[in-house]
N, C-alpha and C. Protein backbone atom coordinates (compact mmCIF):
# COMPACT_ATOMS: atom_id res chain seq x y z
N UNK A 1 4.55 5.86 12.69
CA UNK A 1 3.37 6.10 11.87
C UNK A 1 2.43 4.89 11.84
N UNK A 2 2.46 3.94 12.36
CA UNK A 2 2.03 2.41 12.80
C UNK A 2 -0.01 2.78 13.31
N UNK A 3 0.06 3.72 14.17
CA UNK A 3 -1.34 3.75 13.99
C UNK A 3 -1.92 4.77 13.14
N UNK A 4 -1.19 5.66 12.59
CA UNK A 4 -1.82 6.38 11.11
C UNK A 4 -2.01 5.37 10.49
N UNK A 5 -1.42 4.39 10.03
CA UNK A 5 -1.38 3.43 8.76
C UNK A 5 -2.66 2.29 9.34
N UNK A 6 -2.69 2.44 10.43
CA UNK A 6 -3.88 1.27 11.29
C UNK A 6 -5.13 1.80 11.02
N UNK A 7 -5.25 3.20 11.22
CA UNK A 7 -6.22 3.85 11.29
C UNK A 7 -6.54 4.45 9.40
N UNK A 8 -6.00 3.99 8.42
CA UNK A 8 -6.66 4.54 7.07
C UNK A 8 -7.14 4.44 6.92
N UNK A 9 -8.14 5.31 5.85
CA UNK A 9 -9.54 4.93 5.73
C UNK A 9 -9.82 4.95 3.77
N UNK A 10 -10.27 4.03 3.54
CA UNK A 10 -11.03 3.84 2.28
C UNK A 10 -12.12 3.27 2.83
N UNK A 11 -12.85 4.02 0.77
CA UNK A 11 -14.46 3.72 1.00
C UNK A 11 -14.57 2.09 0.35
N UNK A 12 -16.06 1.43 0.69
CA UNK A 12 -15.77 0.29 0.02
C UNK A 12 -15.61 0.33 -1.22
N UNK A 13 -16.29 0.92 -2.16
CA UNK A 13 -15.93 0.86 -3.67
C UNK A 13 -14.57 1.05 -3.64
N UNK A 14 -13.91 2.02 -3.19
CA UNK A 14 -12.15 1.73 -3.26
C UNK A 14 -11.25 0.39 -2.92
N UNK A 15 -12.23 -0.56 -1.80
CA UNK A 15 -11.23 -1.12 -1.41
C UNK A 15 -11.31 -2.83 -1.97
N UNK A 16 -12.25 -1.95 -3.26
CA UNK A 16 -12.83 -3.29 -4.32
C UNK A 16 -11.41 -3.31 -5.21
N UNK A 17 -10.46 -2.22 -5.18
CA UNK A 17 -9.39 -2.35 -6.03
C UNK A 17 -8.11 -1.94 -5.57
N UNK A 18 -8.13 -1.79 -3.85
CA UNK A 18 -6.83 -1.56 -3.23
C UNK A 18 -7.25 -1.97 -2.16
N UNK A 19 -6.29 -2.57 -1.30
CA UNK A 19 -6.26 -3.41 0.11
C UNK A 19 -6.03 -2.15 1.35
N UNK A 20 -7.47 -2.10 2.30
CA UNK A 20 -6.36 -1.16 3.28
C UNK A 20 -5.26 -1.91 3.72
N UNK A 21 -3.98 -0.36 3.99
CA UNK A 21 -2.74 -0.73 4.98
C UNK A 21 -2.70 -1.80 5.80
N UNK A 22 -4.13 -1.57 6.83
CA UNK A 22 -3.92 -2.73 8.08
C UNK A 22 -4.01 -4.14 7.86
N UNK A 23 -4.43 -4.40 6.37
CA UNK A 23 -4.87 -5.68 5.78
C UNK A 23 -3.13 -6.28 4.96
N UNK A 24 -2.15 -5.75 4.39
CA UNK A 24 -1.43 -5.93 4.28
C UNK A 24 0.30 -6.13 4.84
N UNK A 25 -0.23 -4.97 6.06
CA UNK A 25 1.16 -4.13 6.40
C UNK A 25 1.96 -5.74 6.98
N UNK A 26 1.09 -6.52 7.68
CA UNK A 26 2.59 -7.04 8.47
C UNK A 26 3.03 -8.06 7.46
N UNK A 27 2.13 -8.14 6.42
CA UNK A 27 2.71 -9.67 4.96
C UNK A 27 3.99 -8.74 4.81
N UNK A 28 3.98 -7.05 4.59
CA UNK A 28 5.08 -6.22 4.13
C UNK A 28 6.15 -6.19 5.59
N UNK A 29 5.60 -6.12 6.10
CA UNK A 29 6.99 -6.36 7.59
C UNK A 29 7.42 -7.64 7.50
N UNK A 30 7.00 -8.63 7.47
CA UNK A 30 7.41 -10.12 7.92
C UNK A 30 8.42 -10.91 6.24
N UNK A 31 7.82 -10.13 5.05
CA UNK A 31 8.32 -10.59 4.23
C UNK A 31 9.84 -9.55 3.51
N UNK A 32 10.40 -10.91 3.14
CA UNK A 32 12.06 -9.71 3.07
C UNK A 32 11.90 -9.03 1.59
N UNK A 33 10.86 -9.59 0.42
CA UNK A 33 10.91 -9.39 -0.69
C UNK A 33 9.13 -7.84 -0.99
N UNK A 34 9.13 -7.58 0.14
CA UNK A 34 8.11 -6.64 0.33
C UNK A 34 8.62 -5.17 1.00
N UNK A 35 8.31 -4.45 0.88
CA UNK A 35 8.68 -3.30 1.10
C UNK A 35 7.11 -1.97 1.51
N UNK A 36 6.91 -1.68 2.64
CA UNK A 36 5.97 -0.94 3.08
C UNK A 36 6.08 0.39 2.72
N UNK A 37 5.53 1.28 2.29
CA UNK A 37 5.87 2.66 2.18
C UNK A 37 4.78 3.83 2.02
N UNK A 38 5.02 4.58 2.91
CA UNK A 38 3.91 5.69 3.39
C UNK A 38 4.34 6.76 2.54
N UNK A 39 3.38 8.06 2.14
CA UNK A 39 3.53 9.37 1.71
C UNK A 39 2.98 9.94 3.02
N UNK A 40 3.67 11.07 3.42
CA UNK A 40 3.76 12.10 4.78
C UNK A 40 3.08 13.24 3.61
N UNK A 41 2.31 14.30 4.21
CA UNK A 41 2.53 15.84 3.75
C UNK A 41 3.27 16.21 4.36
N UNK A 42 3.36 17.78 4.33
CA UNK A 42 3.95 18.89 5.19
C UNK A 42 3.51 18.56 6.94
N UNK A 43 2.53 18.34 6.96
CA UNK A 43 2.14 18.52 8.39
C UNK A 43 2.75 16.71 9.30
N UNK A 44 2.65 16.17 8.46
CA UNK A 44 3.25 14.86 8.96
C UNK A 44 1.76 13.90 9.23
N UNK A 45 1.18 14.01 8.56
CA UNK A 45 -0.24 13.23 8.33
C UNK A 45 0.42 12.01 7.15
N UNK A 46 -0.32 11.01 7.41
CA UNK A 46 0.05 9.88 6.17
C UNK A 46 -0.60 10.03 5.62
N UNK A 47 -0.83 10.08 4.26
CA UNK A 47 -1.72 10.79 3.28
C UNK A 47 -1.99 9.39 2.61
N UNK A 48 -0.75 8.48 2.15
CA UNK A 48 -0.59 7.35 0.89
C UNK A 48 0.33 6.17 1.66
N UNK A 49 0.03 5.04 0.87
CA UNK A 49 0.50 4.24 1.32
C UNK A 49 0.58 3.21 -0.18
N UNK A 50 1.70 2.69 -0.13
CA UNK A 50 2.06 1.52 -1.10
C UNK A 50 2.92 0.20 -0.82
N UNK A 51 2.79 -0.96 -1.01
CA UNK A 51 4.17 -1.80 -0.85
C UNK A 51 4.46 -2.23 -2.02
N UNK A 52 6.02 -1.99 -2.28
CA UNK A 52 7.00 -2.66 -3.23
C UNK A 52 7.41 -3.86 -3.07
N UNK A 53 6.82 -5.13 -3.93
CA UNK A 53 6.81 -6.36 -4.17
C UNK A 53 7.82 -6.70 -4.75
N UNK A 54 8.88 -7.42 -4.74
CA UNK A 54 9.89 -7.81 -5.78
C UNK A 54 9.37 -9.60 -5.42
N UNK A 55 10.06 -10.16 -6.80
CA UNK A 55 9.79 -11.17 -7.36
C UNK A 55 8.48 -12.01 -6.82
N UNK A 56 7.14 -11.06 -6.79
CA UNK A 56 5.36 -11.69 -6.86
C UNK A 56 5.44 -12.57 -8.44
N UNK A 57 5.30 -13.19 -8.19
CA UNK A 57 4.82 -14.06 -9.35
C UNK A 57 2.98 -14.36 -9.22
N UNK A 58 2.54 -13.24 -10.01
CA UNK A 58 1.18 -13.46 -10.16
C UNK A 58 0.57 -14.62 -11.33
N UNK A 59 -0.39 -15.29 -10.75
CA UNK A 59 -1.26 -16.45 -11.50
C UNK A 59 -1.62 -15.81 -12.40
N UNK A 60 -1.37 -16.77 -13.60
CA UNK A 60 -1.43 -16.88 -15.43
C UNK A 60 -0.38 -16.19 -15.57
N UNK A 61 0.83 -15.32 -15.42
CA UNK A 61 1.45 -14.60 -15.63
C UNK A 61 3.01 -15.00 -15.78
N UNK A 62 3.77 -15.34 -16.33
CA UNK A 62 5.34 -15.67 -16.78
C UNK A 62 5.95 -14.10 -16.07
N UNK A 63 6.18 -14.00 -14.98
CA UNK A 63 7.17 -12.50 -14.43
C UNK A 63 8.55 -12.96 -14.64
N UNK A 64 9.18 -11.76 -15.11
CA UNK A 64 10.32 -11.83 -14.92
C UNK A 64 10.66 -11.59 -13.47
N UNK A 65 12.15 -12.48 -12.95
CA UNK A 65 12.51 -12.30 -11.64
C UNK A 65 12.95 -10.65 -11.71
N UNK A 66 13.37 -9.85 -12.42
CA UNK A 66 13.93 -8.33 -11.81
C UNK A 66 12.82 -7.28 -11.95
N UNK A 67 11.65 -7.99 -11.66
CA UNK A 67 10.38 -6.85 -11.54
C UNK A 67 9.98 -6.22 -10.70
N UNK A 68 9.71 -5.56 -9.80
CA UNK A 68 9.29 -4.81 -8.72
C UNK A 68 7.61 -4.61 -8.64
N UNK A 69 6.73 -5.30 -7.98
CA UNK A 69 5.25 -4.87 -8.68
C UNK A 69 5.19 -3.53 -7.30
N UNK A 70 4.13 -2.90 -7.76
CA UNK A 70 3.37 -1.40 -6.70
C UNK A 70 1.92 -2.43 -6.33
N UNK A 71 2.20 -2.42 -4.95
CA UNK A 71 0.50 -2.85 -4.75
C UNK A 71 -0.02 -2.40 -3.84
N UNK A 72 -1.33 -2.03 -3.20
CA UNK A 72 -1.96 -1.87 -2.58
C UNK A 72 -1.86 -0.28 -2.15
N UNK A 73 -1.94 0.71 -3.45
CA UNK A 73 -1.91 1.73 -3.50
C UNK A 73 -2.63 2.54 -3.43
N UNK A 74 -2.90 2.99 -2.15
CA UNK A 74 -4.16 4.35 -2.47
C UNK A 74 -3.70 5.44 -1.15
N UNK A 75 -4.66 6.48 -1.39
CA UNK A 75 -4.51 7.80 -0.55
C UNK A 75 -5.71 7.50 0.63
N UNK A 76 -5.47 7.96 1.68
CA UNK A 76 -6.07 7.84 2.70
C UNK A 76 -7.71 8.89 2.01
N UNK A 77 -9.02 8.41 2.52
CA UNK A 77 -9.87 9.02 1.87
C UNK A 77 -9.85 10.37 2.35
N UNK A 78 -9.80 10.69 3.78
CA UNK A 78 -9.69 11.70 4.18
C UNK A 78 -8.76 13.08 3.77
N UNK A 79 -7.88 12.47 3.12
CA UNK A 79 -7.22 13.45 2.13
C UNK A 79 -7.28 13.39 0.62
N UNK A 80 -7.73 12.49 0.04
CA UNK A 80 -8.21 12.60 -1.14
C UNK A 80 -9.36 13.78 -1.27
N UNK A 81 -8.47 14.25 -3.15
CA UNK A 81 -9.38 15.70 -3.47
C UNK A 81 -8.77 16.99 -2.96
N UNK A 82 -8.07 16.62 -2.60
CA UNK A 82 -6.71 17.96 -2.13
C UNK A 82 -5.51 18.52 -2.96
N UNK A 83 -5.70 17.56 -3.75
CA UNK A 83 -4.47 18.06 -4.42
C UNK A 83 -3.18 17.38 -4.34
């Protein structure tokens, strides 16, 4: 699914508050505390995409180490509004 996830598309106002896939994916391959993860439909289209962060320690912020953050979450535009 490597060029579905290459090829997503957000608009810019979206990507004022989520990172495309191709901008993150290999920090989520290369890092052991990151986790990449696609939503498929029925037809086998990538619809969504998210990576699971464990221990991000974001600036100003005291995290606890057993947190998991969700980042860079959105639906491909082309299927957004579907349901």
């Amino acid at each position: 699914y490597r060029d579905d996830v290459l090829n997503f598309e957000l608009s810019e106002r979206q990507q004022i508050y989520s990172s495309l896939p191709k901008s993150v994916l290999e920090d989520a391959l290369n890092d052991e505390n990151r986790v990449a993860n696609i939503a498929i439909n029925e037809n086998g289209d990538v619809v969504g995409f998210f990576v699971l962060h464990q221990y991000y320690q974001h600036e100003g912020y005291d995290t606890p180490e057993h947190v998991v953050y969700v980042r860079s979450l959105s639906i491909n535009e082309k299927f957004q509004g579907q349901g």
